[in-house]
C-alpha atoms as a PDB file:
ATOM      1  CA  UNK A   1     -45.763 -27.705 -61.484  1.00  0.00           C
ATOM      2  CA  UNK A   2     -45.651 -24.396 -59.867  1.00  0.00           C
ATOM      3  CA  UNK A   3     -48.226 -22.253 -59.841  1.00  0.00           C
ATOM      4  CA  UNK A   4     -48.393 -18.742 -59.090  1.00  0.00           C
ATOM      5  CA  UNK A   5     -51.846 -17.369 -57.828  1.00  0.00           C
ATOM      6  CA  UNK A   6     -52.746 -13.757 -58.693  1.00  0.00           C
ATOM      7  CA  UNK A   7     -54.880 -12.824 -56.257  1.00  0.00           C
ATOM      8  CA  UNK A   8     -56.896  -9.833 -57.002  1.00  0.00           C
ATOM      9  CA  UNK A   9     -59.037  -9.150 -54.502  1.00  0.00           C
ATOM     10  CA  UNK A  10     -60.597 -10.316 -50.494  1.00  0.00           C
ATOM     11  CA  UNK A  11     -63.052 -12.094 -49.141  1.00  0.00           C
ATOM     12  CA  UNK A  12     -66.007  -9.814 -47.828  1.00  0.00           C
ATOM     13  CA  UNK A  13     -65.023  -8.544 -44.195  1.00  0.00           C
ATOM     14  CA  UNK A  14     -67.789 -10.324 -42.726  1.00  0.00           C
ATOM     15  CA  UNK A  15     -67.128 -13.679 -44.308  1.00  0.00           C
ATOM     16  CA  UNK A  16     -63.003 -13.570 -43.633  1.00  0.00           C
ATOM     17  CA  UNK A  17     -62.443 -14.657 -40.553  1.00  0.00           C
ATOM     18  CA  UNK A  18     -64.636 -17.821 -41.047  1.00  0.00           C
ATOM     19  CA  UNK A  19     -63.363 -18.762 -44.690  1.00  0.00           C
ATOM     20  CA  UNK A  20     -59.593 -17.160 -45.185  1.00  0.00           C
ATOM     21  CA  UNK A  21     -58.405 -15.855 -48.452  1.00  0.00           C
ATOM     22  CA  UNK A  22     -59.109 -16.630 -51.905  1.00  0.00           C
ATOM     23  CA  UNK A  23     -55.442 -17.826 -52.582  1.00  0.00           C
ATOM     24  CA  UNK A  24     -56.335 -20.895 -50.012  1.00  0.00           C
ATOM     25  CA  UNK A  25     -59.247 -21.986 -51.762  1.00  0.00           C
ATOM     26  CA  UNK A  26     -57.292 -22.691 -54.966  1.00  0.00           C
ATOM     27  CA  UNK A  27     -54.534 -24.047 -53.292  1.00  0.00           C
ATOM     28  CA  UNK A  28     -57.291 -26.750 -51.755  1.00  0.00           C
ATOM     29  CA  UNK A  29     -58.860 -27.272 -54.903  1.00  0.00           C
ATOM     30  CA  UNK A  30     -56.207 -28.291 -56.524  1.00  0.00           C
ATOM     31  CA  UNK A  31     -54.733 -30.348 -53.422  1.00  0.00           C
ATOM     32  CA  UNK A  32     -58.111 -32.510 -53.975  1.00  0.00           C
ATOM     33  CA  UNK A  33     -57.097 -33.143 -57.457  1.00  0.00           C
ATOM     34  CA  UNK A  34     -53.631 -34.957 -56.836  1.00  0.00           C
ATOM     35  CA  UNK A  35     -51.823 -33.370 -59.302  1.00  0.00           C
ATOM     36  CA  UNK A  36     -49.007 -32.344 -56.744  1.00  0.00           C
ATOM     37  CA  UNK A  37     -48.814 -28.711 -57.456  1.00  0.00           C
ATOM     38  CA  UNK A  38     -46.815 -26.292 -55.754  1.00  0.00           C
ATOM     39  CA  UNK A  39     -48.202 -22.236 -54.691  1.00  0.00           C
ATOM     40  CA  UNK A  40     -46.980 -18.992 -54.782  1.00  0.00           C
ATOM     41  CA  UNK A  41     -49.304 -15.904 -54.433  1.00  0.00           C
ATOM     42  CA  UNK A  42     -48.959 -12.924 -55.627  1.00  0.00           C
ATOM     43  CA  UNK A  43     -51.527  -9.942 -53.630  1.00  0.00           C
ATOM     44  CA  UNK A  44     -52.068  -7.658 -57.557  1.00  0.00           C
ATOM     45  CA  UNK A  45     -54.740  -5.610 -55.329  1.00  0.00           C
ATOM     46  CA  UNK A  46     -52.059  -4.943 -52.629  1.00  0.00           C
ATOM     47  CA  UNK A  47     -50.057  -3.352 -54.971  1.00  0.00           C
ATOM     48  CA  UNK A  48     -47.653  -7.219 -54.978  1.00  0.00           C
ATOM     49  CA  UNK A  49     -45.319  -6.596 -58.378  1.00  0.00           C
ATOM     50  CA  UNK A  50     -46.390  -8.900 -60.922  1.00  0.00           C
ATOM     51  CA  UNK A  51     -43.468 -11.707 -62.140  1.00  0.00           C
ATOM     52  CA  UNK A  52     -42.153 -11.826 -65.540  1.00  0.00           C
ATOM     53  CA  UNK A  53     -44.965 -14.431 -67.250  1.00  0.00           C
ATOM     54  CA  UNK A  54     -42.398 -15.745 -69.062  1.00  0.00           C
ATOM     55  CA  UNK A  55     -40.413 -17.189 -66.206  1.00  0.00           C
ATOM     56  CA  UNK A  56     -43.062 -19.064 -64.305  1.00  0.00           C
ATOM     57  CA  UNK A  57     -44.565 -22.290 -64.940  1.00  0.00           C
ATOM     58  CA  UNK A  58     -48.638 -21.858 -64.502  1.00  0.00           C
ATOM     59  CA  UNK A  59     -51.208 -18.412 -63.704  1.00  0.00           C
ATOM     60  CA  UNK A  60     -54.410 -18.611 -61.617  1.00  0.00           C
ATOM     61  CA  UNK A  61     -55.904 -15.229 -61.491  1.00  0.00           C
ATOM     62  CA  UNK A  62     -58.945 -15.385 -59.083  1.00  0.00           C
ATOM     63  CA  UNK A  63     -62.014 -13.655 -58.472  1.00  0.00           C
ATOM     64  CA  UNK A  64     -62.506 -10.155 -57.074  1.00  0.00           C
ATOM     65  CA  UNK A  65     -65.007  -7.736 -55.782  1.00  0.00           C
ATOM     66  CA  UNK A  66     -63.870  -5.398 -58.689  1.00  0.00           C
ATOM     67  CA  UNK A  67     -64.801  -4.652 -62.424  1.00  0.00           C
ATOM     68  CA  UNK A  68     -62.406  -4.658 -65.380  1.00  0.00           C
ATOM     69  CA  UNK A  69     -64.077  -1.265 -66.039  1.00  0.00           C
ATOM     70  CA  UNK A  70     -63.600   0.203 -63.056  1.00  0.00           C
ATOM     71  CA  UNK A  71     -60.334   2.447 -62.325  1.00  0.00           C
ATOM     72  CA  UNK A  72     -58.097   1.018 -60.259  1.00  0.00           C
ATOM     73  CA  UNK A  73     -53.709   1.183 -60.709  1.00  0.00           C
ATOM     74  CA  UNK A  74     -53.413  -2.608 -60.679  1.00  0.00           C
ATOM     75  CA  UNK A  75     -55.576  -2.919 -63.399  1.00  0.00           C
ATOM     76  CA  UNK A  76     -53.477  -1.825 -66.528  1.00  0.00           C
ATOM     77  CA  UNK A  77     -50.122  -3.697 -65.289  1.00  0.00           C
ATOM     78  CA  UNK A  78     -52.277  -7.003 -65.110  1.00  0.00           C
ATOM     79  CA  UNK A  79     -54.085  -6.703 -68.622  1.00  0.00           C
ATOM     80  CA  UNK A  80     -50.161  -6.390 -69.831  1.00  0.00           C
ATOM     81  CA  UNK A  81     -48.977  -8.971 -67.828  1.00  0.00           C
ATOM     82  CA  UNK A  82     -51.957 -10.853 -68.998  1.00  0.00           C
ATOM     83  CA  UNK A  83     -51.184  -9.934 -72.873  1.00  0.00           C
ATOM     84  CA  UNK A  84     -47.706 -11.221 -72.247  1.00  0.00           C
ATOM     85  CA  UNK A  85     -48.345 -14.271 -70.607  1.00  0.00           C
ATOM     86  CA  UNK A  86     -50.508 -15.012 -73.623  1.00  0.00           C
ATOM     87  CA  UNK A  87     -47.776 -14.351 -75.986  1.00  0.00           C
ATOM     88  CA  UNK A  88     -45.437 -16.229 -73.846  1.00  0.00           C
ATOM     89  CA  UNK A  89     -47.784 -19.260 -74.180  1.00  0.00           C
ATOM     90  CA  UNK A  90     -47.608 -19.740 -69.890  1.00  0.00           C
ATOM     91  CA  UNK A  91     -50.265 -21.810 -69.407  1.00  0.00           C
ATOM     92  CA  UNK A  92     -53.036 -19.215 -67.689  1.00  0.00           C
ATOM     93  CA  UNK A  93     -56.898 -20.205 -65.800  1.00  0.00           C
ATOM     94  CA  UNK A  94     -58.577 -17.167 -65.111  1.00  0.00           C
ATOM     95  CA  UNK A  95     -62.116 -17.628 -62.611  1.00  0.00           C
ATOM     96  CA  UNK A  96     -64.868 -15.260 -62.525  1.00  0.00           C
ATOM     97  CA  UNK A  97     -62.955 -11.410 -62.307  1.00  0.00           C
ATOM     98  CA  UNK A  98     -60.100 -13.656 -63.941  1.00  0.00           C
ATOM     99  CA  UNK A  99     -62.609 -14.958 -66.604  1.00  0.00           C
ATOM    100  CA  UNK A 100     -63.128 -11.251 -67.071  1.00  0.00           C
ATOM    101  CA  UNK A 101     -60.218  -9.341 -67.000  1.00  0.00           C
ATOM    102  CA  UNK A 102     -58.706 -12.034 -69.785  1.00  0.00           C
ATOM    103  CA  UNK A 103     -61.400 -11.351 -72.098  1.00  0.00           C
ATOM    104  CA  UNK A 104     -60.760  -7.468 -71.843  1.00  0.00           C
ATOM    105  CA  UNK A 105     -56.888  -7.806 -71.906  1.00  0.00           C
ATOM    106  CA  UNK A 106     -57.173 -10.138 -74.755  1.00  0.00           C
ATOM    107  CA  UNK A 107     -59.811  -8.038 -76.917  1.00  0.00           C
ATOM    108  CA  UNK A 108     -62.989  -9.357 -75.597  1.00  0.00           C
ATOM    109  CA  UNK A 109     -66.246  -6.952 -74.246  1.00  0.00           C
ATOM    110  CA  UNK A 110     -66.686  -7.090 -70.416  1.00  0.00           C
ATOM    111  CA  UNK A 111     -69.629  -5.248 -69.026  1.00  0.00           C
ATOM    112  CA  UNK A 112     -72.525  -5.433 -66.078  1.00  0.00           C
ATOM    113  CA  UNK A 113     -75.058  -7.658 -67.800  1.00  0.00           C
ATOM    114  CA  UNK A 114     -78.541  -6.534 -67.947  1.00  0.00           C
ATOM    115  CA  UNK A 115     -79.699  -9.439 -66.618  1.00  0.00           C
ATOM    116  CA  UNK A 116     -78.716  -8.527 -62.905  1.00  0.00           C
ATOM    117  CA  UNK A 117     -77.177 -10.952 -60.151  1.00  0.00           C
ATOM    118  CA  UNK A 118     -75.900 -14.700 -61.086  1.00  0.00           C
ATOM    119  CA  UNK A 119     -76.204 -16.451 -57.674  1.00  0.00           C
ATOM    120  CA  UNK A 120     -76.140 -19.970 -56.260  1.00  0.00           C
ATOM    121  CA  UNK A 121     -75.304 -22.925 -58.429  1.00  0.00           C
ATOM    122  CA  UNK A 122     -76.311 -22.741 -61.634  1.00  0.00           C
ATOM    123  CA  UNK A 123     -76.417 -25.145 -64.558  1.00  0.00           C
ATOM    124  CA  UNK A 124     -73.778 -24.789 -67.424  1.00  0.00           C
ATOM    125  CA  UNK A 125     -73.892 -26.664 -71.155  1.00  0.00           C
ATOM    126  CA  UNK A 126     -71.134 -27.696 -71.963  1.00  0.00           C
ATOM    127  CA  UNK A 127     -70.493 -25.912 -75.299  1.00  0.00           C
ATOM    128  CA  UNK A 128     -67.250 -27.541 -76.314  1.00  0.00           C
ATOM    129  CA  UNK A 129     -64.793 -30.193 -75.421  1.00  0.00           C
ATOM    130  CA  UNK A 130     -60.791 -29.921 -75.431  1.00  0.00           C
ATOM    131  CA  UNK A 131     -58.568 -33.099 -74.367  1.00  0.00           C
ATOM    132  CA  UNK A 132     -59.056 -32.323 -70.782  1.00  0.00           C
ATOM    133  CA  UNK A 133     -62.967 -32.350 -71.370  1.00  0.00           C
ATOM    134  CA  UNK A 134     -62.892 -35.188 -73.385  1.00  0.00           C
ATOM    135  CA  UNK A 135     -65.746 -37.039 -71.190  1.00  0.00           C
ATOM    136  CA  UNK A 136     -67.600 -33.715 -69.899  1.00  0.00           C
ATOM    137  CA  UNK A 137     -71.263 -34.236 -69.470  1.00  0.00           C
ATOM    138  CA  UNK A 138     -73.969 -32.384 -71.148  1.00  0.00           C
ATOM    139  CA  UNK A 139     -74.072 -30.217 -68.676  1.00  0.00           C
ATOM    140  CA  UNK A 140     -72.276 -28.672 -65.849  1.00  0.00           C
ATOM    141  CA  UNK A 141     -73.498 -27.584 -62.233  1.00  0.00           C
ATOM    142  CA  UNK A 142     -71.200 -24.879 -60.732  1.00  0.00           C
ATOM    143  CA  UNK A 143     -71.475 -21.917 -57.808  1.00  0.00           C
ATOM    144  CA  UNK A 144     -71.327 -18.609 -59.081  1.00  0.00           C
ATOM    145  CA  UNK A 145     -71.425 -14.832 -58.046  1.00  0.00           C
ATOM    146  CA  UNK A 146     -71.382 -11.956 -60.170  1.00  0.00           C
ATOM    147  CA  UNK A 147     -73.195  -9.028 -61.889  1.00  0.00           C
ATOM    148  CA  UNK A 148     -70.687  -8.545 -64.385  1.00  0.00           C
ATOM    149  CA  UNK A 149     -70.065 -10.603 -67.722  1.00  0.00           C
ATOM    150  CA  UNK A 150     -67.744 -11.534 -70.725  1.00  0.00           C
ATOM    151  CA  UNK A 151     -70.380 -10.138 -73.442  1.00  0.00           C
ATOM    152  CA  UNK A 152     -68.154 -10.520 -76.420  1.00  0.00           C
ATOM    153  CA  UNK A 153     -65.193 -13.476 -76.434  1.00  0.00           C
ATOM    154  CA  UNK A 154     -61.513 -12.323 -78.028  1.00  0.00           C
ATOM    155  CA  UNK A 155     -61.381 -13.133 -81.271  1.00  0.00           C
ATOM    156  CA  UNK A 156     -59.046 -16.002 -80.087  1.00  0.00           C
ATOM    157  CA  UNK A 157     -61.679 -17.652 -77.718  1.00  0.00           C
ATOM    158  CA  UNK A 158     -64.192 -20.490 -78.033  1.00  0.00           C
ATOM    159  CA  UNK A 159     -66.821 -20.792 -75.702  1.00  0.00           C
ATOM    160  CA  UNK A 160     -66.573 -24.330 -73.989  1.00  0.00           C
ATOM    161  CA  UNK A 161     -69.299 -23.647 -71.016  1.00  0.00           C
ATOM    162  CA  UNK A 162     -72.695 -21.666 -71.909  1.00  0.00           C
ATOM    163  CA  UNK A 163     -76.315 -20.880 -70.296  1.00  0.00           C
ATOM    164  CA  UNK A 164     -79.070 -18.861 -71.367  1.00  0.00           C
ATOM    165  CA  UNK A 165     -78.268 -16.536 -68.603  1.00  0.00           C
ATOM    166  CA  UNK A 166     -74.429 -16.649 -69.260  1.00  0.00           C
ATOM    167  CA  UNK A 167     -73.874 -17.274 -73.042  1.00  0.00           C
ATOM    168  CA  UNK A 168     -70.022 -17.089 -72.184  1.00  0.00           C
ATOM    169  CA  UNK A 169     -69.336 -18.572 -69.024  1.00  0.00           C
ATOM    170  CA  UNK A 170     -66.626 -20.910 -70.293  1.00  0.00           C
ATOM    171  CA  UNK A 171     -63.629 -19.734 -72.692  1.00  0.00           C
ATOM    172  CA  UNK A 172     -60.747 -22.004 -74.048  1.00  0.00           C
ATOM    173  CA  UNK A 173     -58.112 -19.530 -76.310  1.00  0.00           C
ATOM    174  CA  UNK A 174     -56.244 -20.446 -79.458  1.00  0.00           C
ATOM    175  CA  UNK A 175     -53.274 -21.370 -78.322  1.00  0.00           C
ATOM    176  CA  UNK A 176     -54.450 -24.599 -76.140  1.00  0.00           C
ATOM    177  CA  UNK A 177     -52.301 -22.373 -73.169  1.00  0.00           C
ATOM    178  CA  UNK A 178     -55.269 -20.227 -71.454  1.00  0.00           C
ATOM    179  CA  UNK A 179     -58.972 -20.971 -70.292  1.00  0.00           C
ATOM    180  CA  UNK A 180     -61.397 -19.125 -68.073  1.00  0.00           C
ATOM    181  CA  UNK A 181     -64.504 -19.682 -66.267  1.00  0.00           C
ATOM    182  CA  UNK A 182     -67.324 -17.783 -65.267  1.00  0.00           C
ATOM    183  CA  UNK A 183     -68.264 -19.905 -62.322  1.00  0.00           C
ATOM    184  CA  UNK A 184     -65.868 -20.644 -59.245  1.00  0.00           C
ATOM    185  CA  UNK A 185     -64.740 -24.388 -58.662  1.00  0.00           C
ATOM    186  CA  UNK A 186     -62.813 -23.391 -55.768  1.00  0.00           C
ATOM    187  CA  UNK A 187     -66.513 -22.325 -53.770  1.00  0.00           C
ATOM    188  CA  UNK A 188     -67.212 -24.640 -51.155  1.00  0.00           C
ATOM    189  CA  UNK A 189     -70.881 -24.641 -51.023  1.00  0.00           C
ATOM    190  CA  UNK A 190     -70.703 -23.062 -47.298  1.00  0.00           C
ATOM    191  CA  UNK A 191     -68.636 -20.320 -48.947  1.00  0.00           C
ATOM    192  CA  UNK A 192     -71.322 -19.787 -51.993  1.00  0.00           C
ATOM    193  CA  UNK A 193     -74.326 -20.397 -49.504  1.00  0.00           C
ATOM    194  CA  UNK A 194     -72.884 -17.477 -47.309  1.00  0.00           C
ATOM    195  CA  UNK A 195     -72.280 -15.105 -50.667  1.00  0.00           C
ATOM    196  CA  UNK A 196     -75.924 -15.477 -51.525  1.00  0.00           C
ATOM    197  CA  UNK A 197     -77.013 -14.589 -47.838  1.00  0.00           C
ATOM    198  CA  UNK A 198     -74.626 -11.764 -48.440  1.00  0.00           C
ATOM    199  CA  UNK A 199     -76.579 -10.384 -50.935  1.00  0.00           C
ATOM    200  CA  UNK A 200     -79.337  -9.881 -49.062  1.00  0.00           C
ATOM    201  CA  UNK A 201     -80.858  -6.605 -49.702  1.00  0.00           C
ATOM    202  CA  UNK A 202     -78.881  -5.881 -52.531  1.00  0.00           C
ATOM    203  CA  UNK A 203     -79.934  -8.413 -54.646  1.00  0.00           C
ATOM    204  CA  UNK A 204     -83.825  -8.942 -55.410  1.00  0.00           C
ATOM    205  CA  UNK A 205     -85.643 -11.376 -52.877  1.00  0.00           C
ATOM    206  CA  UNK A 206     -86.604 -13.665 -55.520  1.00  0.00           C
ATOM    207  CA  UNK A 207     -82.530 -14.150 -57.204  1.00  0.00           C
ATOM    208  CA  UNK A 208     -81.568 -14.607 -53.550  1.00  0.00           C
ATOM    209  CA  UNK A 209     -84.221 -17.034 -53.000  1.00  0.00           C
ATOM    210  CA  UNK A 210     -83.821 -18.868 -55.803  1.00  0.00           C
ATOM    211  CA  UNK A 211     -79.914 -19.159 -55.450  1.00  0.00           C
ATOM    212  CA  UNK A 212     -80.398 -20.736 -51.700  1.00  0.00           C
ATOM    213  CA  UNK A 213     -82.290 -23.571 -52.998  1.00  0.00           C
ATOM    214  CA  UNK A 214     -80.224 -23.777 -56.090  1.00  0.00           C
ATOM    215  CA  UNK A 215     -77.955 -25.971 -53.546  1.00  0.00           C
ATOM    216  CA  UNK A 216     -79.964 -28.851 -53.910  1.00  0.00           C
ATOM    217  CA  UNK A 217     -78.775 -30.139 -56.875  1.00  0.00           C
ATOM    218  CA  UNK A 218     -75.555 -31.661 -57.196  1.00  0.00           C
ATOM    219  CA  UNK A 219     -72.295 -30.232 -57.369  1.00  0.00           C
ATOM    220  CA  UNK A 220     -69.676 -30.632 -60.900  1.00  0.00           C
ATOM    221  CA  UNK A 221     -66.946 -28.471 -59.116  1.00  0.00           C
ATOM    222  CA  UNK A 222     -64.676 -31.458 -58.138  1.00  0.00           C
ATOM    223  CA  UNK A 223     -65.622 -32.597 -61.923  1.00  0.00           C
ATOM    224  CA  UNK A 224     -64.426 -29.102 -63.596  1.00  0.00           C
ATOM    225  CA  UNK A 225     -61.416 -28.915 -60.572  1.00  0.00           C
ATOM    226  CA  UNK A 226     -59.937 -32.223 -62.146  1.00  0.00           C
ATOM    227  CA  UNK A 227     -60.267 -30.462 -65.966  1.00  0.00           C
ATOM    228  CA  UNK A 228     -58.157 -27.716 -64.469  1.00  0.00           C
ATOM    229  CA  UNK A 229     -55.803 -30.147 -63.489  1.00  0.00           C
ATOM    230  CA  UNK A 230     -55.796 -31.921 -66.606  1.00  0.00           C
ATOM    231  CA  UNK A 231     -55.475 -28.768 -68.560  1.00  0.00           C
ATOM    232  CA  UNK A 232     -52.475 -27.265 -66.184  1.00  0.00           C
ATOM    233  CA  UNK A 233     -51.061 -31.003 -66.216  1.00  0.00           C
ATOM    234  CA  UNK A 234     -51.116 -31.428 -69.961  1.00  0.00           C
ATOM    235  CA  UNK A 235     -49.391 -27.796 -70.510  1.00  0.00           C
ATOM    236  CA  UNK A 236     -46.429 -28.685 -68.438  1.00  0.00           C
ATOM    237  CA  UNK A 237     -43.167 -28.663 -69.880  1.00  0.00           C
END
C-alpha cells in the first residue's frame, strides 16, 4: 500500500537539523510496523498541489505549527481535498493538526482550548474499540503537543481515545475509511522531550515541568503505530 503523506508544516528551526522532517517520522513509524508500505509526500504548506483523493491508495496528514482557524491559502484546498477523500472512501489518518483540520473539514468545532498547553506523554482511555483495536488496553500512553483542540466531533465521528484534559483526542468516522488522533505516535521520546524544552517560557513552569517527567511512564506509541497499520492494512483494496 502506498501512502501519500501530506505534510503540513516543519519542524521548529532549532530542532531540524537534529530530527529531519515530519514526513520521515511517519515513514519510520510505519517501517517498525512491517506492514511494507510505500511513501510519497506531498509539502501542502509549500504550496505542493494536492492529488486527486480518489486516485491514491492511503492519506497521512501530519501535524503542524498552524491552526485550522488561522488564514493561510493551503488551508481551504485541503479541507476540500479532505471532504473528497471522505466521499471517495480513501482510507485517511489524520495526527494532531491532521486530527484537527478533519474535524473542521468534516463539520466538527476546532478551537484553542481553555485549558492551555498539552505536553509530554499523557494518558488516553480508550473510549472505543474498532477491529484494529480489538485488544486495546484500558488506557493509552502517548506524546503530545498542542494548545489547540477538536471541541465538537462531526456528526460522523465516534470518539475512540478520551482524557479529562482531551475529551476528543481519538476519532474513528462512519465510514470505517478515516481516523484521527490527537496525540503523535510518530514522536520519538527525544523528539517530544525536546518540544517540551521548547516551550520553555511560553508555556507555564509547572505544564513544562510536569510534561518532562511525564516520560517516565511507559510508552503505547509502537502499540497505537501497529493499530494504524491494522487500520490502513484492513482498508486496502
Amino acid at each position: 500500500m502506498r501512502l501519500t503523506i501530506i505534510q503540513t508544516g516543519e519542524v521548529p528551526e532549532p530542532l531540524r537539523d537534529n530530527f529531519g522532517p515530519y514526513h520521515s517520522m511517519f515513514e519510520r513509524m510505519f517501517d517498525a510496523t512491517e506492514n511494507g508500505f510505500s511513501y510519497e509526500v506531498v509539502d501542502v504548506e509549500g504550496n505542493s498541489l494536492l492529488p486527486d483523493p480518489s486516485r491514491i491508495e492511503g492519506i497521512v496528514i501530519t501535524g503542524s505549527p498552524a491552526g485550522v482557524y488561522e488564514d493561510h491559502d493551503w488551508l481551504p484546498p485541503l479541507r476540500d481535498f479532505i471532504r473528497r477523500a471522505y466521499s471517495a472512501k480513501t482510507p485517511m489518518l489524520g495526527v494532531c493538526f491532521g486530527h484537527q483540520i478533519m474535524a473542521d473539514a468534516l463539520g466538527g468545532d476546532v478551537r484553542k482550548s481553555e485549558k492551555g498547553w498539552g505536553l509530554g506523554r499523557h494518558a488516553y482511555r480508550v473510549a472505543g474499540r474498532p477491529d484494529f483495536m480489538a485488544d486495546a488496553p484500558e488506557m493509552l500512553a502517548v506524546a503530545c503537543s498542542h494548545q489547540d483542540q477538536v471541541i465538537v466531533p462531526p456528526s460522523e465521528a465516534e470518539v475512540i481515545l478520551a482524557s479529562d484534559f482531551t475529551p476528543n483526542a481519538g476519532l474513528f468516522y462512519k465510514s470505517g475509511k478515516a481516523l484521527s488522533f490527537q496525540p503523535h505516535p510518530e514522536f520519538l521520546d527525544d523528539y517530544a522531550l525536546a518540544l517540551v524544552e521548547l516551550r520553555r517560557g511560553r508555556a507555564p513552569d509547572a505544564v513544562v515541568e510536569q510534561g518532562v517527567s511525564s516520560f517516565a511512564q511507559s510508552s503505547d506509541s509502537a502499540r497505537m503505530a501497529d493499530y494504524i497499520g491494522k487500520f490502513f492494512r484492513g482498508n486496502t483494496a
